[in-house]
N, C-alpha and C. Protein backbone atom coordinates (compact mmCIF):
# COMPACT_ATOMS: atom_id res chain seq x y z
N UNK A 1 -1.45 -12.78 15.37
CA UNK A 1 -1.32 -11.34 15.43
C UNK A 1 -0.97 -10.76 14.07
N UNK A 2 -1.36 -9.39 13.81
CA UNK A 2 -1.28 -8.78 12.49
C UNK A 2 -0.35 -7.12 13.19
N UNK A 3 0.32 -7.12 12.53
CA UNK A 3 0.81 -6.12 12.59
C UNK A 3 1.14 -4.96 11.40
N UNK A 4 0.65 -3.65 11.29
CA UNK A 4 0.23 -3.02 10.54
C UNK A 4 1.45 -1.89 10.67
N UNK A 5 2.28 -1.62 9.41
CA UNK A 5 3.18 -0.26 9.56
C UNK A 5 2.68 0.99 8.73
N UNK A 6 2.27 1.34 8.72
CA UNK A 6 1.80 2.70 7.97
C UNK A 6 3.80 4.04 7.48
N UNK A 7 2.94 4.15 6.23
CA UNK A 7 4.40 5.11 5.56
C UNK A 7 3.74 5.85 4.75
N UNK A 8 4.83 6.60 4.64
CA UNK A 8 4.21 7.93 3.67
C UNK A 8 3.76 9.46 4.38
N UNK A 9 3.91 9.73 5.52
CA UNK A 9 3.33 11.00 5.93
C UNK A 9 4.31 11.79 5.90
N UNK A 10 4.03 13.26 5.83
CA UNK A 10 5.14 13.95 5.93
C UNK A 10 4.47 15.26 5.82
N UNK A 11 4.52 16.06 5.61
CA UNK A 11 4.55 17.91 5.76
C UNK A 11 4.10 18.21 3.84
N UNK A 12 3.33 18.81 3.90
CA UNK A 12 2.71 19.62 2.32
C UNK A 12 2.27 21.01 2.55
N UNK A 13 2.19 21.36 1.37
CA UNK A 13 1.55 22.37 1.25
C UNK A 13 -0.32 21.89 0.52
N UNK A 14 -0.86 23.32 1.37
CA UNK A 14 -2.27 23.14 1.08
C UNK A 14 -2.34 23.10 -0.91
N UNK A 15 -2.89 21.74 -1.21
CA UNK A 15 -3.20 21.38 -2.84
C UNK A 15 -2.62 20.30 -3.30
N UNK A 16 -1.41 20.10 -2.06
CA UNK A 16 -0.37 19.20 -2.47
C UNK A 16 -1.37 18.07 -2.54
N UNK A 17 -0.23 16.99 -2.94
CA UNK A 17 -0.64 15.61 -2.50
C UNK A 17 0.25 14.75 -1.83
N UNK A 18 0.01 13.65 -1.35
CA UNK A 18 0.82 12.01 -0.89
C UNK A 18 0.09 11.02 -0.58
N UNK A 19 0.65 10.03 -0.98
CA UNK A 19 0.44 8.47 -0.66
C UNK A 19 0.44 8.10 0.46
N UNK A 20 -0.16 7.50 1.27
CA UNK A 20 0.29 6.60 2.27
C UNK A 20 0.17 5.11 1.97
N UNK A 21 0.97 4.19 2.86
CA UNK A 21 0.83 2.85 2.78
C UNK A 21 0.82 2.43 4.07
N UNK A 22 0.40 1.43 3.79
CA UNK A 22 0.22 0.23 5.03
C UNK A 22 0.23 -1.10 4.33
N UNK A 23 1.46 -1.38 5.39
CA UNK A 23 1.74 -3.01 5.23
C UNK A 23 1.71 -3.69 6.06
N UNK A 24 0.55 -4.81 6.00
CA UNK A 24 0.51 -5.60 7.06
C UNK A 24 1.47 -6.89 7.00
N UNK A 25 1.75 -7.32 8.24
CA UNK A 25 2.41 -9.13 8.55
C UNK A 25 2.09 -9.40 9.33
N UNK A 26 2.51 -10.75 9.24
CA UNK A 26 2.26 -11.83 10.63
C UNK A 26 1.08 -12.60 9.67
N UNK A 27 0.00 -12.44 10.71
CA UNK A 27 -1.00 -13.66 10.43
C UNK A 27 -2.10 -12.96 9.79
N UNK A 28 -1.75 -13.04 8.26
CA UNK A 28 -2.45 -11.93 7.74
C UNK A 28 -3.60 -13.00 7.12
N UNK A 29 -3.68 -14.11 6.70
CA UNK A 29 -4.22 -15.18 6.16
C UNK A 29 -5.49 -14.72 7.12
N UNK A 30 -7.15 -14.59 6.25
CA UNK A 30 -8.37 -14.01 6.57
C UNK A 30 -8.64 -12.35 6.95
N UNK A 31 -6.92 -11.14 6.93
CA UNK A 31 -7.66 -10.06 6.40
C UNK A 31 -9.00 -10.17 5.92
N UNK A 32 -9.92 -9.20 6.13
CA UNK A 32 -10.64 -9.34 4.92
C UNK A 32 -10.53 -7.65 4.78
N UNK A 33 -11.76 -6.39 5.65
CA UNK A 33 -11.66 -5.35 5.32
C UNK A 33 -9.88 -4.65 5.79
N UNK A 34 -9.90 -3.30 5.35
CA UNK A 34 -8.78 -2.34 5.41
C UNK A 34 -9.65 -1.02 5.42
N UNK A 35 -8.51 -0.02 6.02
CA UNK A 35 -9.22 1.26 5.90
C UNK A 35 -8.13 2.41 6.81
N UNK A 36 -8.50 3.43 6.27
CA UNK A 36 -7.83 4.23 7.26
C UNK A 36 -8.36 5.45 7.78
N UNK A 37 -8.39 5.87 9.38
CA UNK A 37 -9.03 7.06 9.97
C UNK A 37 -7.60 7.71 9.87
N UNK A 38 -8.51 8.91 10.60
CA UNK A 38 -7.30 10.10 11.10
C UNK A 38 -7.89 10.65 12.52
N UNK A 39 -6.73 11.53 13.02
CA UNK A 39 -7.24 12.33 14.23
C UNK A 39 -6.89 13.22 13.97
N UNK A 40 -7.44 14.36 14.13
CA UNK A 40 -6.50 15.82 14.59
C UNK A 40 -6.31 16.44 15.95
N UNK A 41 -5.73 17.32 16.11
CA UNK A 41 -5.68 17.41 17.31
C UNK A 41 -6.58 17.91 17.90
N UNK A 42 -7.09 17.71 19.38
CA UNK A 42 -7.80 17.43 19.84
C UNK A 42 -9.54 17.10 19.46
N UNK A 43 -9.20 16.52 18.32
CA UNK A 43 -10.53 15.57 17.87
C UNK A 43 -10.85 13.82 17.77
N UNK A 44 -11.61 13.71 17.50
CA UNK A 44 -11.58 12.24 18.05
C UNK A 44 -11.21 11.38 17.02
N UNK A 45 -11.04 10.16 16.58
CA UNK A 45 -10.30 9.67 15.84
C UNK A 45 -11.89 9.62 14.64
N UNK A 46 -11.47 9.18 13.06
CA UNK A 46 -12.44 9.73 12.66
C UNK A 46 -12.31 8.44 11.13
N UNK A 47 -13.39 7.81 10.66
CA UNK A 47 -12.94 6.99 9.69
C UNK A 47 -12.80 8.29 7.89
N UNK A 48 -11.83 7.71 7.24
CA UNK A 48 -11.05 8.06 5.90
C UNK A 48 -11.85 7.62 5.00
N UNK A 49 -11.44 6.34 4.66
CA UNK A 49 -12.09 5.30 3.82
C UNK A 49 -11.43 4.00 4.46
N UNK A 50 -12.50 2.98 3.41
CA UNK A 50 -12.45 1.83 3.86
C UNK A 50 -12.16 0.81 2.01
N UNK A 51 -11.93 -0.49 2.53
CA UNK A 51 -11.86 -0.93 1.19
C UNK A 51 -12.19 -2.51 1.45
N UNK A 52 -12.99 -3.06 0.54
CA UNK A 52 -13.01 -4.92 1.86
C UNK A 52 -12.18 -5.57 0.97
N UNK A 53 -12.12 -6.58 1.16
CA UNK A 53 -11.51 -7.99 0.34
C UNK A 53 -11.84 -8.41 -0.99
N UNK A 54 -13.16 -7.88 -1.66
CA UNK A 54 -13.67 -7.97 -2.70
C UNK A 54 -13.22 -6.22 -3.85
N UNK A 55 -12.72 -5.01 -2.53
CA UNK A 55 -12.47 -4.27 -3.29
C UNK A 55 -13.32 -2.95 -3.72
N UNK A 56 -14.59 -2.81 -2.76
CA UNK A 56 -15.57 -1.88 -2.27
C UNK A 56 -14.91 -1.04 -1.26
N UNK A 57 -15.48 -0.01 -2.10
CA UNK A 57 -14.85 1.13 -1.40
C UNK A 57 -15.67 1.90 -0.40
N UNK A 58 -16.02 2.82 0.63
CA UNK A 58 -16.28 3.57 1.20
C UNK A 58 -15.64 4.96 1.79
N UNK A 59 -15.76 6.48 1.69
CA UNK A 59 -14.95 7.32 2.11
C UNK A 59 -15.99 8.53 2.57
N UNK A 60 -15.21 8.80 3.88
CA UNK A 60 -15.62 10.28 4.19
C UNK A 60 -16.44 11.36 3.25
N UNK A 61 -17.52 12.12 3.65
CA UNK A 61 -18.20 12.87 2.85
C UNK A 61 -16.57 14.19 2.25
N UNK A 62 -15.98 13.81 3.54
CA UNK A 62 -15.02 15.28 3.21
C UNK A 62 -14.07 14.90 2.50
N UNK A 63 -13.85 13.84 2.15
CA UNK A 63 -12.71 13.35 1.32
C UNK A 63 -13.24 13.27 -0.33
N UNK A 64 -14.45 12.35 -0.35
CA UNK A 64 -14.46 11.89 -1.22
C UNK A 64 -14.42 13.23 -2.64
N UNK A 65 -13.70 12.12 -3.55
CA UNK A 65 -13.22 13.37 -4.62
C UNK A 65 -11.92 13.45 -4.63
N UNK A 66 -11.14 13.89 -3.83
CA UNK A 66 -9.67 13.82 -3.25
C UNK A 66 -9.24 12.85 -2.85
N UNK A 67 -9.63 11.94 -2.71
CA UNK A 67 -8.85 10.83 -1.54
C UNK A 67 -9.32 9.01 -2.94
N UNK A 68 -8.56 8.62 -2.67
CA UNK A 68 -8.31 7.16 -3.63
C UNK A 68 -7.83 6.13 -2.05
N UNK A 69 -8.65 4.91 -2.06
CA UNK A 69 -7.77 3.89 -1.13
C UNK A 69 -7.65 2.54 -1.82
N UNK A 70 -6.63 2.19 -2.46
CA UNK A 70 -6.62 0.80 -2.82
C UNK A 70 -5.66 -0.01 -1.73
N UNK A 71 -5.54 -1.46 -2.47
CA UNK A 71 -4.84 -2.14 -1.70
C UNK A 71 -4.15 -3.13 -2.74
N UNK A 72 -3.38 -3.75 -2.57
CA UNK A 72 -2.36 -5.22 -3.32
C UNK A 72 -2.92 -6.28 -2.28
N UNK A 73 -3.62 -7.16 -2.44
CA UNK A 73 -3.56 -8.20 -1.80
C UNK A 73 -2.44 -9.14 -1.76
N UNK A 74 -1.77 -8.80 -2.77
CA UNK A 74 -0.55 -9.86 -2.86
C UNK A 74 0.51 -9.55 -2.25
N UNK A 75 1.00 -8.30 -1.77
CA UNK A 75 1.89 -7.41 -1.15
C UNK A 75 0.75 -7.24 0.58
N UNK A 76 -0.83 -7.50 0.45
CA UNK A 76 -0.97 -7.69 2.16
C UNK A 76 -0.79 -5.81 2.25
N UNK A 77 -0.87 -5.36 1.24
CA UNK A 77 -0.84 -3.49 1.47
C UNK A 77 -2.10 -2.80 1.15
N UNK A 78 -2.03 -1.82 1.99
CA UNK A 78 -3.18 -1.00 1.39
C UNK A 78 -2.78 0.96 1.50
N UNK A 79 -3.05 1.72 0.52
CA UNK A 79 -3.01 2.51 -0.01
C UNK A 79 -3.93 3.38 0.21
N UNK A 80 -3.25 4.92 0.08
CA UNK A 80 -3.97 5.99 0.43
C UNK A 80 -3.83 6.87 -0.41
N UNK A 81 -3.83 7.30 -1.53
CA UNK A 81 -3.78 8.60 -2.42
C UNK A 81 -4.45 9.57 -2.18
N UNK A 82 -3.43 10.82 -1.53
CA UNK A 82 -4.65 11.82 -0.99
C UNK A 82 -4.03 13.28 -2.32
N UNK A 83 -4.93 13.92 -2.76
CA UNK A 83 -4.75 15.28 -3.26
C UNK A 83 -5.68 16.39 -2.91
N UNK A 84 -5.17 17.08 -3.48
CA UNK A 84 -6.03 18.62 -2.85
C UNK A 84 -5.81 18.46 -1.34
N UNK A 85 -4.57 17.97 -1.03
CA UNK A 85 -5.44 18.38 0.57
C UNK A 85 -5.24 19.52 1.34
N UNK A 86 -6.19 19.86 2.28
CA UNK A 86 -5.75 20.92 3.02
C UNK A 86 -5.49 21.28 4.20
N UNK A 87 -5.31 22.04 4.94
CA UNK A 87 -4.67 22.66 6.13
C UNK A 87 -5.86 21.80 7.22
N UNK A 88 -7.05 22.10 7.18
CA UNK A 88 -7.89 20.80 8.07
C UNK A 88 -7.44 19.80 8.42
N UNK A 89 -7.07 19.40 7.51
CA UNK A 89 -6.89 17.86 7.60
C UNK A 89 -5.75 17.28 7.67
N UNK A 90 -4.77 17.96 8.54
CA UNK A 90 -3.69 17.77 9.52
C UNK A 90 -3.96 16.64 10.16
N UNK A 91 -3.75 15.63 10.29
CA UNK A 91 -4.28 14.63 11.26
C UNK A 91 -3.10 13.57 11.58
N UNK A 92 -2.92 12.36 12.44
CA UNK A 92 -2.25 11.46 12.54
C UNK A 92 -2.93 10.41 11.72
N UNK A 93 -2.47 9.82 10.71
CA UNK A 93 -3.76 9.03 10.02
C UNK A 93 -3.60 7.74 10.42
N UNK A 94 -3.89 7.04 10.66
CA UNK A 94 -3.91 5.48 11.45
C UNK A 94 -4.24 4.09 10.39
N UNK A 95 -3.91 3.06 10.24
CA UNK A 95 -4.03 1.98 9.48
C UNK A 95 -4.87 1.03 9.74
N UNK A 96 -6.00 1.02 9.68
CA UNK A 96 -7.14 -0.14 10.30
C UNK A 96 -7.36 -1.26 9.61
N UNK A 97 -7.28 -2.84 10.44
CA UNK A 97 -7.53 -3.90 9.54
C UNK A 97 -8.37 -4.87 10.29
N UNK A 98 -9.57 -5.94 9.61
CA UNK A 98 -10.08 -6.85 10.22
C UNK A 98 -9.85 -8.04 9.63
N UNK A 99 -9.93 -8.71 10.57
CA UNK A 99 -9.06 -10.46 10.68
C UNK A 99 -10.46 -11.41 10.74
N UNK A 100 -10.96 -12.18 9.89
CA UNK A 100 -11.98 -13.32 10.74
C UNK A 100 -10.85 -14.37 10.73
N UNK A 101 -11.03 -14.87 11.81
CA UNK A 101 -10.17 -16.73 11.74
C UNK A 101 -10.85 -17.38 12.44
N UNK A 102 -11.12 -18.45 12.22
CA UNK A 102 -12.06 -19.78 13.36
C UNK A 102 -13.28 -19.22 14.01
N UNK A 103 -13.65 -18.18 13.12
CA UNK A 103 -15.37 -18.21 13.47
C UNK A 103 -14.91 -16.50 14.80
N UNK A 104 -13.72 -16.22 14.64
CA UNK A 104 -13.61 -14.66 15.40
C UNK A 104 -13.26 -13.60 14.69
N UNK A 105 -13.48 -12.43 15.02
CA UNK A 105 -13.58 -11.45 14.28
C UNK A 105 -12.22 -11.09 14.90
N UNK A 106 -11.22 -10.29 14.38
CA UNK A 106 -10.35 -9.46 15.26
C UNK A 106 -10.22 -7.82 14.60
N UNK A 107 -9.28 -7.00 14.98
CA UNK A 107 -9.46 -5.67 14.80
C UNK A 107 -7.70 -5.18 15.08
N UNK A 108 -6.99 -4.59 13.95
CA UNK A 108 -5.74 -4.64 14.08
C UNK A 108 -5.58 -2.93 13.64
N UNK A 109 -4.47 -1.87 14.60
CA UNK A 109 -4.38 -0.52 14.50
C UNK A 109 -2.56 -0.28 13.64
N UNK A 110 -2.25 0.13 13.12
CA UNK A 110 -1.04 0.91 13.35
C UNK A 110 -1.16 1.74 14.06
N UNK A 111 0.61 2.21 13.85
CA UNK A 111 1.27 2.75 14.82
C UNK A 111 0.95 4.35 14.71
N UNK A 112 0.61 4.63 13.39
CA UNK A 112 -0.34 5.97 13.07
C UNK A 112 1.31 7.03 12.08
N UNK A 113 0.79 7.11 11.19
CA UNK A 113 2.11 8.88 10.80
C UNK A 113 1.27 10.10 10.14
N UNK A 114 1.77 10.90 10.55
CA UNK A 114 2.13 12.63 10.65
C UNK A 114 1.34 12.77 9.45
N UNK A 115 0.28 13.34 8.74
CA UNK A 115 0.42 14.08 7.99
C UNK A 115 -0.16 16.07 8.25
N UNK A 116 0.90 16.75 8.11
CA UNK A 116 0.60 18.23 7.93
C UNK A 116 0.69 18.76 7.04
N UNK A 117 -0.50 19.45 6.77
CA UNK A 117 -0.55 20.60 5.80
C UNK A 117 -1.05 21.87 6.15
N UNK A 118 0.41 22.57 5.27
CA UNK A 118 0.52 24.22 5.89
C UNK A 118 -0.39 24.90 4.78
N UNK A 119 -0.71 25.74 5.21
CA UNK A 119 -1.57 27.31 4.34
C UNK A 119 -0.86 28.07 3.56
């Protein structure tokens, strides 16, 4: 099992910026991708960006520009640098990770945190 804590959300103003993190444990040995969605309210959950094991990136048409996702492999973390952001994009942002081990794929969520931004 992998267990994923996500940090960093909190309340901004529209332009601001913040970090998020996610740190995974447990049986992190074959991570390979990372990434993180969001939801807002009453929308459906929605992918951010993504980042794999080699360090390829992928991000939202609406992000990209604003939004940075790295990771530490050695720390098992991965990173969210968001700026400019705005009042939209209020969302719960969530921590996504995939596991291969012994020929299976697995699929690991956090627990999700807060980010709001006011107008």
């Amino acid at each position: 099992q992998v267990q994923l804590v996500e940090s960093g959300g909190g309340l901004v103003q529209a332009g601001g910026s913040l970090r998020l993190s996610c740190a995974a444990s447990g049986s992190t040995f074959g991570i390979n991708g990372m990434g993180w969605y969001r939801q807002a309210p009453g929308k459906e959950r929605e992918l951010v960006a993504t980042i794999s094991s080699g360090c390829s990136t992928n991000y939202a048409d609406s992000v990209k520009g604003r939004f940075t996702i790295s990771r530490d492999n050695a720390k098992n973390t991965v990173y969210l640098q968001m700026s400019s952001l705005k009042p939209e994009g209020t969302a719960v942002f969530y921590c996504n990770a995939h596991r291969r081990a012994c020929g299976r794929d697995y699929e690991y969520w956090g627990q999700g945190t807060q980010v709001a931004v006011s107008s």
